[in-house]
C-alpha atoms as a PDB file:
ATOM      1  CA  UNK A   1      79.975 227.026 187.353  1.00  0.00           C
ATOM      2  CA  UNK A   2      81.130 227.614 184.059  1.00  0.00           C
ATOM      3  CA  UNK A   3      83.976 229.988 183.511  1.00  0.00           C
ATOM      4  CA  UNK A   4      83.183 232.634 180.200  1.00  0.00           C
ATOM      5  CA  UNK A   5      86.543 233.482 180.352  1.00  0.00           C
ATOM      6  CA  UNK A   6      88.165 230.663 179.654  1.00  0.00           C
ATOM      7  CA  UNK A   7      88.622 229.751 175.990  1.00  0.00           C
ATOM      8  CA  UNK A   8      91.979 226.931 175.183  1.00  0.00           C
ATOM      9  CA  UNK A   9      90.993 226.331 171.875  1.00  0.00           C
ATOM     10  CA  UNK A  10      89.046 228.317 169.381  1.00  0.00           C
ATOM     11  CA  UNK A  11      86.214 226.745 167.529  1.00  0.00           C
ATOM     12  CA  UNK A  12      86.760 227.033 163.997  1.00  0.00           C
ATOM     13  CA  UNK A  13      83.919 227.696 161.143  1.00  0.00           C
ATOM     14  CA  UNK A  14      83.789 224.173 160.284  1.00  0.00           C
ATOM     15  CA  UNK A  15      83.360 222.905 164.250  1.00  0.00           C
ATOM     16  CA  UNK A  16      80.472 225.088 164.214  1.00  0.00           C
ATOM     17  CA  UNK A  17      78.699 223.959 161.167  1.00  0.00           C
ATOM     18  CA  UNK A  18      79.260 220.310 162.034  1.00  0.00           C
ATOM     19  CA  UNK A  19      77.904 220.972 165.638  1.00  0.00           C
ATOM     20  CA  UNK A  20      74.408 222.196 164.471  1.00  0.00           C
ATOM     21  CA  UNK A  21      74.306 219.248 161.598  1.00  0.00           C
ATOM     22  CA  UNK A  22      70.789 218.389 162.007  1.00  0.00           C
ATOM     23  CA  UNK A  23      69.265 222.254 162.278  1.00  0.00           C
ATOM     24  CA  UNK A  24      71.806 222.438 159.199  1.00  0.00           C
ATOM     25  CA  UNK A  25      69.653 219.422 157.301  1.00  0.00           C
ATOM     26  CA  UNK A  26      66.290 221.133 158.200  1.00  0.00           C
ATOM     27  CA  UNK A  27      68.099 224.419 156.326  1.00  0.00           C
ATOM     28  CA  UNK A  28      69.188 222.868 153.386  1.00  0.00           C
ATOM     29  CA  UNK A  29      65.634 221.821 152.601  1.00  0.00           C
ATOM     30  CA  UNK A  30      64.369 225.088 152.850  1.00  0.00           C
ATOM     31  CA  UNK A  31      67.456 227.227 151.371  1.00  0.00           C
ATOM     32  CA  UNK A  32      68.304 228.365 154.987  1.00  0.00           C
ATOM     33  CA  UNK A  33      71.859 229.289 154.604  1.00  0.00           C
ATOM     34  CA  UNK A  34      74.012 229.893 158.459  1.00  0.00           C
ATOM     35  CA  UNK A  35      77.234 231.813 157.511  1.00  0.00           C
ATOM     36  CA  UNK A  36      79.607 231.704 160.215  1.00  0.00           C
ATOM     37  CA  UNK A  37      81.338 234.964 160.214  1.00  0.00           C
ATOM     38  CA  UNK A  38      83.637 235.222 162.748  1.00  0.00           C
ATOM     39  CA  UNK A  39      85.100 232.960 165.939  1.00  0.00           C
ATOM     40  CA  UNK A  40      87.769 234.469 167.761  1.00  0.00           C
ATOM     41  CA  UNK A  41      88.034 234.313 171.514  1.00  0.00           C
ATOM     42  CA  UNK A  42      85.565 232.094 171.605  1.00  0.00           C
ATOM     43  CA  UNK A  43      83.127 234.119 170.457  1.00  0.00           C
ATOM     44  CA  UNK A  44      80.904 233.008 167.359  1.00  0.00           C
ATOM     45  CA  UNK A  45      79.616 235.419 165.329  1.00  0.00           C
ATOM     46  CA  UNK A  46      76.954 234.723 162.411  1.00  0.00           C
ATOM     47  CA  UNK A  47      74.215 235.122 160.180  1.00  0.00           C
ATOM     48  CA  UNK A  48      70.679 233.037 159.187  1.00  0.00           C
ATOM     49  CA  UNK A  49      70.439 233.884 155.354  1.00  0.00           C
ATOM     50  CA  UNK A  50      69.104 232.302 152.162  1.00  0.00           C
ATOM     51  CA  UNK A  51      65.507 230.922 152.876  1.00  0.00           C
ATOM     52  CA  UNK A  52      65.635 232.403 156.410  1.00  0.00           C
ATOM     53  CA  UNK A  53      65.228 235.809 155.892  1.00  0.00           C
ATOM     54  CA  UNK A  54      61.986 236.969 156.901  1.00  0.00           C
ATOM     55  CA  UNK A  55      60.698 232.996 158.058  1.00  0.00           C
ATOM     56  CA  UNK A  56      58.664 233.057 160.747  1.00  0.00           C
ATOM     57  CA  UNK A  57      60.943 229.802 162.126  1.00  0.00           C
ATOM     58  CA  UNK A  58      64.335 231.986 162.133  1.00  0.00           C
ATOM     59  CA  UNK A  59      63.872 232.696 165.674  1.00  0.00           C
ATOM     60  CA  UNK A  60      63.693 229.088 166.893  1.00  0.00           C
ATOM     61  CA  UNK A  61      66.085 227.965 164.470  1.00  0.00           C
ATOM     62  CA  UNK A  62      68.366 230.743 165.870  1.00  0.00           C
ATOM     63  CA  UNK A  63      67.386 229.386 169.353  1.00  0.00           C
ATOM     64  CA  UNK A  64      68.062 225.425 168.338  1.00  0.00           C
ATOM     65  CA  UNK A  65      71.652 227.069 167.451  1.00  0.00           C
ATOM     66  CA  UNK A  66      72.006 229.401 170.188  1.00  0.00           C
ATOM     67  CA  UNK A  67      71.827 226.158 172.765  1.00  0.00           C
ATOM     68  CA  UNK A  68      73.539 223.698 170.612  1.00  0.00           C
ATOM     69  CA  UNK A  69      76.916 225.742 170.633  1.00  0.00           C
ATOM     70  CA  UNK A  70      76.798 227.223 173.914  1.00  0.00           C
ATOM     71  CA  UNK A  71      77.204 224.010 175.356  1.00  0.00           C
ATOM     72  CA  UNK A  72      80.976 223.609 174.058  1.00  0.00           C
ATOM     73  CA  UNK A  73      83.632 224.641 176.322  1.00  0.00           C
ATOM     74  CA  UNK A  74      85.477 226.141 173.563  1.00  0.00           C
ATOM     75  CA  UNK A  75      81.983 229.049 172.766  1.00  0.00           C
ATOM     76  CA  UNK A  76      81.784 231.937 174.948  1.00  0.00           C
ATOM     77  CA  UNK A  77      79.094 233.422 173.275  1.00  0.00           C
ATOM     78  CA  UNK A  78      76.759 232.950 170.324  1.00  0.00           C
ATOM     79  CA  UNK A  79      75.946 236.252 168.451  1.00  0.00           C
ATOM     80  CA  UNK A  80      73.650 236.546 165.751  1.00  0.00           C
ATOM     81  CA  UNK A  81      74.629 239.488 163.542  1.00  0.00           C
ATOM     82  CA  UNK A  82      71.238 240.494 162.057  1.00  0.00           C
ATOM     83  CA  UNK A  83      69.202 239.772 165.470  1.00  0.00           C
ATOM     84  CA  UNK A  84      68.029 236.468 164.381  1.00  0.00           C
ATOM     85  CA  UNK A  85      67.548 235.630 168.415  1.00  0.00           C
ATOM     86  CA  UNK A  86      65.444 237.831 170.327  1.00  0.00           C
ATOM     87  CA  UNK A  87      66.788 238.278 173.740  1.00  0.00           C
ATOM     88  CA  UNK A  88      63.621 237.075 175.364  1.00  0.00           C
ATOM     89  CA  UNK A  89      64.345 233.791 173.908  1.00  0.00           C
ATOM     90  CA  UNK A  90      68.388 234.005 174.994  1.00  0.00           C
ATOM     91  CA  UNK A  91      67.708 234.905 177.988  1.00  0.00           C
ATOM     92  CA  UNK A  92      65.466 231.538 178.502  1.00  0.00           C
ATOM     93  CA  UNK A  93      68.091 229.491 177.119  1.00  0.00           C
ATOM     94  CA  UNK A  94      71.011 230.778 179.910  1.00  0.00           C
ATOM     95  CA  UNK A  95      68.399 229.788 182.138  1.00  0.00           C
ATOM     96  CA  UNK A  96      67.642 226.899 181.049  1.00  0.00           C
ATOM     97  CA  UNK A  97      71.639 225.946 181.185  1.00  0.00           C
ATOM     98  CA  UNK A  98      71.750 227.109 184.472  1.00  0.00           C
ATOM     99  CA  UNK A  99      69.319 225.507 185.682  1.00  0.00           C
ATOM    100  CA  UNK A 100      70.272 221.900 184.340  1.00  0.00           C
ATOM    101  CA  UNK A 101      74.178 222.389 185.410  1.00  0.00           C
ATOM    102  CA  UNK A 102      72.356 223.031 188.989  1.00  0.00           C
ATOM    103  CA  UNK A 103      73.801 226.726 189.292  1.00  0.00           C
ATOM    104  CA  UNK A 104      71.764 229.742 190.247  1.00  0.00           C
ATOM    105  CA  UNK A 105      71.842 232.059 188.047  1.00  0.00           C
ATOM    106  CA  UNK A 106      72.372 234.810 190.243  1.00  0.00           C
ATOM    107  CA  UNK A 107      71.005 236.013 193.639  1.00  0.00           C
ATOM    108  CA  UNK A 108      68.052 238.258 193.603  1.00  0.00           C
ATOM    109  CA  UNK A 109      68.080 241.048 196.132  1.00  0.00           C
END
């Protein structure tokens, strides 16, 4: 199981932005803009501007991100400042993780 609260090394801004490169390139074409605001303790803070205000795709671009980064050691969480990821759709993707590490989520009672 994955331990949330461990964190050796912070991700920086730019480790972010090179981890989702290729939602980045889909972005640029459309103005989509991710500003990373903040990373301490492992926790990434940021924003879906430019072109992706008010896109129907910001959601599953938010999603595409949400998955990408949570897989590094070094990310404890992924926030998205203006609600970009609906909780629905983060709560999928934890289970999703869980489920391919081979870890129940947690026991139901």
């Amino acid at each position: 199981m994955r331990d949330d609260t461990r964190c050796v090394m912070a991700i920086t801004a730019e480790e972010v932005l090179r981890e989702i490169g290729p939602v980045q390139e889909v972005l640029d074409a459309h103005d989509g803009i991710v500003n990373v605001i903040d990373t301490s303790g492992g926790n990434v803070m940021l924003s879906l501007d430019g072109g992706c205000v008010g896109c129907s795709s910001t959601p599953m671009t938010a999603m595409q991100i949400y998955y990408s980064l949570k897989k590094l050691d070094t990310v404890n969480d992924v926030i998205f400042v203006n609600g970009e990821l609906p909780e629905y759709m983060r709560t999928f993707i934890d289970q999703k993780m869980a489920d391919e590490a081979g870890e129940p989520e947690g026991e139901i009672i």
